[in-house]
Protein backbone atom coordinates (compact mmCIF):
# COMPACT_ATOMS: atom_id res chain seq x y z
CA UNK A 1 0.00 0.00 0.00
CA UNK A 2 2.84 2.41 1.15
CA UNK A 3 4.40 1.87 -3.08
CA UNK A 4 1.30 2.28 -4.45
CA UNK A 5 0.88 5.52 -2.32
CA UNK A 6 4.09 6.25 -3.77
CA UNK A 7 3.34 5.90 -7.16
CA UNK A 8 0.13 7.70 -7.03
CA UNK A 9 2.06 10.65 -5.32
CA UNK A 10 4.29 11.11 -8.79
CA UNK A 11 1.71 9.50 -11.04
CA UNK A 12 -1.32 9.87 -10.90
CA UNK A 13 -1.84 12.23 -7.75
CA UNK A 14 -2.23 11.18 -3.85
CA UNK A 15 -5.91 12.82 -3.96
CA UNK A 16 -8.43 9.79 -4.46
CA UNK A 17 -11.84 11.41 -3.87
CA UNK A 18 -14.42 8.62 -2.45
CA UNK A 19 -17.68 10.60 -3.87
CA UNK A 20 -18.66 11.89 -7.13
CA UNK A 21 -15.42 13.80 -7.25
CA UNK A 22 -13.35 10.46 -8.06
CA UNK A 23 -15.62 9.77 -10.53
CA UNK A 24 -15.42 13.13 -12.15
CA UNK A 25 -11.80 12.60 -11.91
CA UNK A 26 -12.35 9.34 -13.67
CA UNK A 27 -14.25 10.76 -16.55
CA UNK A 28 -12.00 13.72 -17.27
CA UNK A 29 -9.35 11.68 -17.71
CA UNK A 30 -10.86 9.49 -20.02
CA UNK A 31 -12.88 12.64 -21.81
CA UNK A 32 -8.88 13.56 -22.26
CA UNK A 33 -7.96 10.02 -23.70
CA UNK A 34 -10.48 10.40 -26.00
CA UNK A 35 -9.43 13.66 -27.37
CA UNK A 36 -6.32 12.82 -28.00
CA UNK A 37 -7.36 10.19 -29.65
CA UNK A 38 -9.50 11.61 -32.28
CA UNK A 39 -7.28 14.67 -32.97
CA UNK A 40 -4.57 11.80 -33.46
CA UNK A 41 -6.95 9.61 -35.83
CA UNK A 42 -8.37 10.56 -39.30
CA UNK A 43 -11.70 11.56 -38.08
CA UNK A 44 -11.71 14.98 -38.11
CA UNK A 45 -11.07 15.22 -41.39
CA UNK A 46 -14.18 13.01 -42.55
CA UNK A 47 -16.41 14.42 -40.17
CA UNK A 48 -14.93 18.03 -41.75
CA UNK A 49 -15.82 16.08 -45.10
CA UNK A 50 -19.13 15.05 -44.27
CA UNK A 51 -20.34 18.49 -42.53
CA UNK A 52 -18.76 20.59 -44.67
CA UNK A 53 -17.14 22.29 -41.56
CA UNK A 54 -13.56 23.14 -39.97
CA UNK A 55 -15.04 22.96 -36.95
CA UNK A 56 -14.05 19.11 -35.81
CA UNK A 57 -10.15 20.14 -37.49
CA UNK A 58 -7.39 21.51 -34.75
CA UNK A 59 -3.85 22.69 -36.01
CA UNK A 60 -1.32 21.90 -33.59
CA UNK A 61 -1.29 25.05 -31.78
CA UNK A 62 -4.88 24.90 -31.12
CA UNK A 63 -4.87 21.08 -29.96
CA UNK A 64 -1.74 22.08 -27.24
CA UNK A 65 -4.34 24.37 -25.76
CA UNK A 66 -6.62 22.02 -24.99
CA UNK A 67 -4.34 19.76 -23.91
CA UNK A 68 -2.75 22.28 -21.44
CA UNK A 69 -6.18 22.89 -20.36
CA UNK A 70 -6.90 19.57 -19.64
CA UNK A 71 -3.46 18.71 -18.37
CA UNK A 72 -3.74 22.15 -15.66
CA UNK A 73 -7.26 21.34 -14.39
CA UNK A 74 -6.79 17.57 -13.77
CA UNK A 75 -3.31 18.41 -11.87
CA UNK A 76 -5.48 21.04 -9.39
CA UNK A 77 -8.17 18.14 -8.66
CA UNK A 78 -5.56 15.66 -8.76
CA UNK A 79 -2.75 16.50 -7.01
CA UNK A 80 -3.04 17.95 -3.18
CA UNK A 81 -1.92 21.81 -3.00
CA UNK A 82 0.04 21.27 -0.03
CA UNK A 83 1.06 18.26 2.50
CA UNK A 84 -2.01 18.74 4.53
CA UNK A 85 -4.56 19.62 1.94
CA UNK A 86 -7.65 17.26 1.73
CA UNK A 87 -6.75 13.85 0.55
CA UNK A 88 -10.69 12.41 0.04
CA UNK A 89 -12.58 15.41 -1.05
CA UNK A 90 -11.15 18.47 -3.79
CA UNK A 91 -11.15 21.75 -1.63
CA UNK A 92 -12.96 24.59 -3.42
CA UNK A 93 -9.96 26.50 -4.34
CA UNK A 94 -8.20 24.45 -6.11
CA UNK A 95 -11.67 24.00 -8.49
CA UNK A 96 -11.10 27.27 -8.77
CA UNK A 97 -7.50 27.19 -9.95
CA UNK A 98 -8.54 24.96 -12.08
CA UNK A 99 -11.31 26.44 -14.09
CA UNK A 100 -8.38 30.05 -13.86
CA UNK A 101 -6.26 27.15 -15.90
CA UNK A 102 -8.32 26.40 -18.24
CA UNK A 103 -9.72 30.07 -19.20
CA UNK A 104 -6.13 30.92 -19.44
CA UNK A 105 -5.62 28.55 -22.21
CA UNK A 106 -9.18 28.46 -24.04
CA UNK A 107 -8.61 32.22 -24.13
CA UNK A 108 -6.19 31.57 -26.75
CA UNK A 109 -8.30 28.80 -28.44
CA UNK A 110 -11.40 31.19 -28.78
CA UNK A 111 -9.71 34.71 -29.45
CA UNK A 112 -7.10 32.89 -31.86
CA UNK A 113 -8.11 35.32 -34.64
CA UNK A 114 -7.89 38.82 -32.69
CA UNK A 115 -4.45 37.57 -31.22
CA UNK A 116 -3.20 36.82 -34.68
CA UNK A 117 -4.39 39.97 -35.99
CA UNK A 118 -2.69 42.45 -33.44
CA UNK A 119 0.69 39.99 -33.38
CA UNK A 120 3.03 41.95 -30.96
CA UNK A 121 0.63 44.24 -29.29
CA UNK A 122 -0.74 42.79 -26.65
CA UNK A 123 -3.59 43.63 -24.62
CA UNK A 124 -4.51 44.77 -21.28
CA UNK A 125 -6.53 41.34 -20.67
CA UNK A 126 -3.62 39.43 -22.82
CA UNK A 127 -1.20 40.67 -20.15
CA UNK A 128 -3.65 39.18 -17.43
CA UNK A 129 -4.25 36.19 -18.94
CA UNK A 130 -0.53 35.34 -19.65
CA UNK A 131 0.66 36.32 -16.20
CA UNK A 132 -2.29 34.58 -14.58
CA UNK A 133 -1.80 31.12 -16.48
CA UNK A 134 2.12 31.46 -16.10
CA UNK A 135 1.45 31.35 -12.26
CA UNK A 136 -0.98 28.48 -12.62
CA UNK A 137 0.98 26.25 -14.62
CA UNK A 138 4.00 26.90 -11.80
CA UNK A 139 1.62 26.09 -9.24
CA UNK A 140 0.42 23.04 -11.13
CA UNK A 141 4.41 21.69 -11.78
CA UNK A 142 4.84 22.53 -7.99
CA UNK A 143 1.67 20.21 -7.83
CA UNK A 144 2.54 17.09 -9.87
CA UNK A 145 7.19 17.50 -10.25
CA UNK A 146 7.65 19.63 -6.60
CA UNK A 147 9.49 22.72 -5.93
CA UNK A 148 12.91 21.91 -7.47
CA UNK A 149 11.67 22.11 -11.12
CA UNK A 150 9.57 25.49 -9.97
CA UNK A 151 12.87 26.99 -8.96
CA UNK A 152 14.84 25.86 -11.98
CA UNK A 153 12.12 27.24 -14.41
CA UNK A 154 11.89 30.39 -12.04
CA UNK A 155 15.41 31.47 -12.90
CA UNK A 156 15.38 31.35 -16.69
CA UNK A 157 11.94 33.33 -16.56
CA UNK A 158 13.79 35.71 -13.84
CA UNK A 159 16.83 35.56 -16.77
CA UNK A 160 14.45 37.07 -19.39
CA UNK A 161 13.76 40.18 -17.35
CA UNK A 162 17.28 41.01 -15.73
CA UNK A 163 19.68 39.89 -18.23
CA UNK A 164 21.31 42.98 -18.46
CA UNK A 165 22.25 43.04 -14.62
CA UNK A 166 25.49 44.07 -14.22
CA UNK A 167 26.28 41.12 -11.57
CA UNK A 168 25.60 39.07 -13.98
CA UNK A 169 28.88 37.57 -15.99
CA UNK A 170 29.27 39.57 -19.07
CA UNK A 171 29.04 36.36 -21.78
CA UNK A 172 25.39 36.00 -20.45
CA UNK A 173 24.39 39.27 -20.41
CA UNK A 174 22.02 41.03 -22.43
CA UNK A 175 19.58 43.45 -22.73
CA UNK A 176 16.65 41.84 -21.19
CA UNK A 177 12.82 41.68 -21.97
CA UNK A 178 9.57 44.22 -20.96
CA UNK A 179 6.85 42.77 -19.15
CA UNK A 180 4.55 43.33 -21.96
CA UNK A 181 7.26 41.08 -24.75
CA UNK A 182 7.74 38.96 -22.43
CA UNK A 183 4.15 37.40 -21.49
CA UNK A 184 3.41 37.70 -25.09
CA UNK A 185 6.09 35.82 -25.88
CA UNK A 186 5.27 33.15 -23.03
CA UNK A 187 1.74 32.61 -23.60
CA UNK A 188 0.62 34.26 -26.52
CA UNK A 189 3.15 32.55 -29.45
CA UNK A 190 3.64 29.00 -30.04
CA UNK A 191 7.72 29.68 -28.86
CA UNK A 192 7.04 29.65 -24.89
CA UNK A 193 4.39 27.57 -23.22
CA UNK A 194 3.04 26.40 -25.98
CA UNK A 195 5.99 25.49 -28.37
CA UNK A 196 8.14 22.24 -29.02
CA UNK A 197 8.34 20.26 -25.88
CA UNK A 198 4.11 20.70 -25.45
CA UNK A 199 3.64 20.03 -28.92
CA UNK A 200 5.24 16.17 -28.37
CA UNK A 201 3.44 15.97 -25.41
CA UNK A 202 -0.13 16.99 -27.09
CA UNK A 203 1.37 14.88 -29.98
CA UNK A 204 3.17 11.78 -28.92
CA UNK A 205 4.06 11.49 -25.60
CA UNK A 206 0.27 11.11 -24.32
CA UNK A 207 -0.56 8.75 -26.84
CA UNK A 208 2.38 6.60 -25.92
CA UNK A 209 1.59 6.83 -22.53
CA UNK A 210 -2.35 5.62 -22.81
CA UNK A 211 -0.76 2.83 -24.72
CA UNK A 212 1.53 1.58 -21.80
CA UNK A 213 -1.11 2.12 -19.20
CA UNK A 214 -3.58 -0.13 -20.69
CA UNK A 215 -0.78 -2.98 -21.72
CA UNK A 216 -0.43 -2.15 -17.84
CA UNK A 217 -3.73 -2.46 -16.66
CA UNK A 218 -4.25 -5.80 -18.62
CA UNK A 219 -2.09 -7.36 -16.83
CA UNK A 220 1.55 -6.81 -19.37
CA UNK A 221 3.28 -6.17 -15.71
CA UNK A 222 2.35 -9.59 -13.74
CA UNK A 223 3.19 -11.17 -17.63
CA UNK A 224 6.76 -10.16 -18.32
CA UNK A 225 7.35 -10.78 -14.67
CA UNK A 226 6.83 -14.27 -14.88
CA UNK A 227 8.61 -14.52 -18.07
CA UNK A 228 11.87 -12.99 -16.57
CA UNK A 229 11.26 -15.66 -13.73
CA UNK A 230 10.78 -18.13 -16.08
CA UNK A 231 14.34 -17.80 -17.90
CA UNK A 232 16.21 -16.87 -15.35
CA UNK A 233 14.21 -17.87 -11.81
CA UNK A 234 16.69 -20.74 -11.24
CA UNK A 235 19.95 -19.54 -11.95
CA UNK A 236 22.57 -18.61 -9.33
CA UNK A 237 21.39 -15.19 -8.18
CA UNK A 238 18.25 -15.65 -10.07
CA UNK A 239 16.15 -13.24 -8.49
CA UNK A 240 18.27 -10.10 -8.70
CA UNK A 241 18.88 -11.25 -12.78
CA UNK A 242 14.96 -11.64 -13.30
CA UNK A 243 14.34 -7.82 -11.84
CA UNK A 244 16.58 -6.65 -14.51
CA UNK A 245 14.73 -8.78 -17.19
CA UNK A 246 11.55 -7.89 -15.62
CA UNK A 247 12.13 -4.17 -15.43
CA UNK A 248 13.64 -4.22 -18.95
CA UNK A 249 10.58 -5.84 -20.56
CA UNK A 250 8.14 -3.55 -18.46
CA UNK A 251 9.85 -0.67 -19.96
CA UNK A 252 7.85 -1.69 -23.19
CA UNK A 253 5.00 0.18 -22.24
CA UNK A 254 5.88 1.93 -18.99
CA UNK A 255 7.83 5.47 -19.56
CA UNK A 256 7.36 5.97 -15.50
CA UNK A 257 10.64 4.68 -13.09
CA UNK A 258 8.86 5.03 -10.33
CA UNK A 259 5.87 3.01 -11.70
CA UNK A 260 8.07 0.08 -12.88
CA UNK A 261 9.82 -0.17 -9.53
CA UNK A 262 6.76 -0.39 -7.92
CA UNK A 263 5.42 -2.96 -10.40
CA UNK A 264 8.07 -5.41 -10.48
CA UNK A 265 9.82 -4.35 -7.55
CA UNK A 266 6.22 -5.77 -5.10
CA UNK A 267 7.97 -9.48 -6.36
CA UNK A 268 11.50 -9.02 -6.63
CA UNK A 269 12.83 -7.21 -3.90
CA UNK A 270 11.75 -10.12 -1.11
CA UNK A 271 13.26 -12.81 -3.65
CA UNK A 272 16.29 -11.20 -3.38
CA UNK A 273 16.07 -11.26 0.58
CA UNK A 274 15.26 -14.72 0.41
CA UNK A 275 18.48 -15.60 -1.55
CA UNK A 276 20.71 -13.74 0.60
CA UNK A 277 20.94 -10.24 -0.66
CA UNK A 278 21.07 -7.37 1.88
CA UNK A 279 17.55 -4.86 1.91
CA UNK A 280 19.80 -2.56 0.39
CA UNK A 281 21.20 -4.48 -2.53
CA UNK A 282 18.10 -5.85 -3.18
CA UNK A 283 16.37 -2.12 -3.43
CA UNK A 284 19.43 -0.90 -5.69
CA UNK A 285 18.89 -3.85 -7.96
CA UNK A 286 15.21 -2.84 -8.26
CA UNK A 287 15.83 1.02 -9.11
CA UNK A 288 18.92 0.58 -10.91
CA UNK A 289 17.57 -1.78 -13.59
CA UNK A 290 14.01 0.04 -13.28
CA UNK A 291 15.31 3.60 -13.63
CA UNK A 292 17.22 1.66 -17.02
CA UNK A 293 13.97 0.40 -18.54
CA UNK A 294 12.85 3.96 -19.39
CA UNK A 295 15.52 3.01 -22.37
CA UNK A 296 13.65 -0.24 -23.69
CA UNK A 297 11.59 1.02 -26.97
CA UNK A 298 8.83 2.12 -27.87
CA UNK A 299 7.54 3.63 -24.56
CA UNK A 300 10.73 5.18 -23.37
CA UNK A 301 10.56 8.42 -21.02
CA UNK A 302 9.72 11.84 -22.71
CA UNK A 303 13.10 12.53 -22.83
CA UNK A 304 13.41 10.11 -26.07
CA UNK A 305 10.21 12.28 -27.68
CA UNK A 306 12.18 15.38 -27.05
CA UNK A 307 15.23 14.51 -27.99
CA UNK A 308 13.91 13.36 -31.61
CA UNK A 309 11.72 16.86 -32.07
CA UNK A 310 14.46 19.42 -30.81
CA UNK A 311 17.72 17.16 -33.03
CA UNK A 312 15.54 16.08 -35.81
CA UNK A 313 16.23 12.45 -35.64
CA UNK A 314 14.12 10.42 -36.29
CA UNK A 315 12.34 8.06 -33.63
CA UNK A 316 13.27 4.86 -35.46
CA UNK A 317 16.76 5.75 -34.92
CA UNK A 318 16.58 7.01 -31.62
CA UNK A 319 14.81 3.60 -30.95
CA UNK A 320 17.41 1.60 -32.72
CA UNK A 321 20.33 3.08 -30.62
CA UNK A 322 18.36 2.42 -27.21
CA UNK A 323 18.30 -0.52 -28.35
């Protein structure tokens, strides 16, 4: 119970509502699935044929802000605010960062036009939407990644408005960013918030990630755990072989370390007890090999999605040399 609390802490969230709130959980995640789904199938372009209409068809820039949207609301009702925040019921502010989150990005989706049209001159409720879903999206990585990630991001925003600080060193200096260019840069283009890395996200990385969860929830995990058992089970040190196998071949749909330890780590890690290796051995095994399978193809970690999209190469070789 205490890994699965684990998991569901990085994963999924640690909030697990027992009234209709899990279930609206529930169905927003699937309504999600299914989005991405359809924008990623050919039916919006024979429904367009069949109506006559644009209306089913998203470009890429509008499909990332629905999937921001989606990804920002979910993260306030999923993921407690703070350590003591309500774990079976979602508090009323964070329904109300939520629904802040997804105005912030459906303003662009519905004003897409009027933003196009005055390119570079933002305003007054542009600046207030930018700022305002720039603070929501650092509360909702602060949600769902933790402070560390906040802070990181934090100083490369805090870069773009005092680069030309004269304690800074001179080779990174420059002459720094208004307000004004700067949340129109963040929020309003497809070059901030809404550029590369959320455009494999909206793109791939979901996809591949609905793929591995349902491999997982059929039962994929308990499968290639036995098979690793199978080969190696009865060799000297058999156990602590089998976790890497096991973690390996759960790597084939599993993108999450933390999930994979979890999953074949519940069998391994007391095997390896049994056999003589130390709690601590046993536990380094598990992560090592675990934190590893992120490399097996197809469903590596998002890294691999990035790496293809920001180099150009192309996923089939990117597979080929994790391989």
């Amino acid at each position: 119970s205490q890994a699965e609390d684990l998991v569901a802490q990085i994963d999924t969230g640690a909030r697990k509502p027992t009234n209709w709130q899990g279930t609206f959980i529930l169905f927003m995640c699937f309504l999600w699935a299914a989005y991405q789904i359809f924008i990623a199938s050919n039916l919006p372009f024979t429904l367009g044929i069949l109506t006559g209409s644009n209306f089913f068809i998203l470009i890429k820039s509008e499909a990332r802000f629905v999937h921001l949207a989606f990804a920002m609301f979910l993260a306030a009702l999923a993921f407690p605010l703070f350590k003591n925040s309500p774990r079976g019921h979602i508090p009323w502010y964070d329904w109300i960062l939520g629904l802040i989150g997804v105005t912030c990005c459906l303003y662009l989706l519905v004003f897409n036009e009027e933003i196009a049209v005055r390119a570079g001159l933002p305003t007054m409720a542009d600046l207030i939407i930018s700022a305002v879903g720039m603070v929501i999206l650092a509360i909702s990585v602060y949600r769902a990644l933790g402070l560390p990630l906040v802070i990181v991001a934090s100083v490369f925003v805090a870069y773009v408005f005092f680069g030309s600080a004269q304690w800074l060193p001179e080779a990174v200096q420059w002459k720094g960013a208004s307000f004004n260019k700067a949340m129109w840069h963040f929020w309003m283009q497809t070059e901030g918030v809404f550029g590369v890395a959320l455009n494999v996200s909206a793109s791939l990385i979901f996809l591949f990630v609905v793929f591995g969860s349902i491999l997982e929830k059929a039962g994929a995990g308990n499968f290639f755990i036995k098979i690793a058992f199978a080969l190696l089970g009865h060799l000297r040190g058999g156990p602590a072989k089998a976790a890497v196998v096991a973690s390996a071949m759960s790597g084939l749909y599993s993108g999450s370390s933390i999930a994979n330890t979890v999953t074949t780590g519940t069998f391994t890690i007391p095997l390896m007890k049994r056999t003589g290796l130390s709690a601590e051995k046993a536990g380094a095994v598990e992560v090592a090999s675990s934190t590893n399978g992120q490399l097996t193809p197809p469903v590596m970690g998002a890294a691999a999605f990035l790496i293809s999209e920001f180099t150009g190469i192309s996923y089939q070789d990117i597979i080929i040399h994790a391989l």
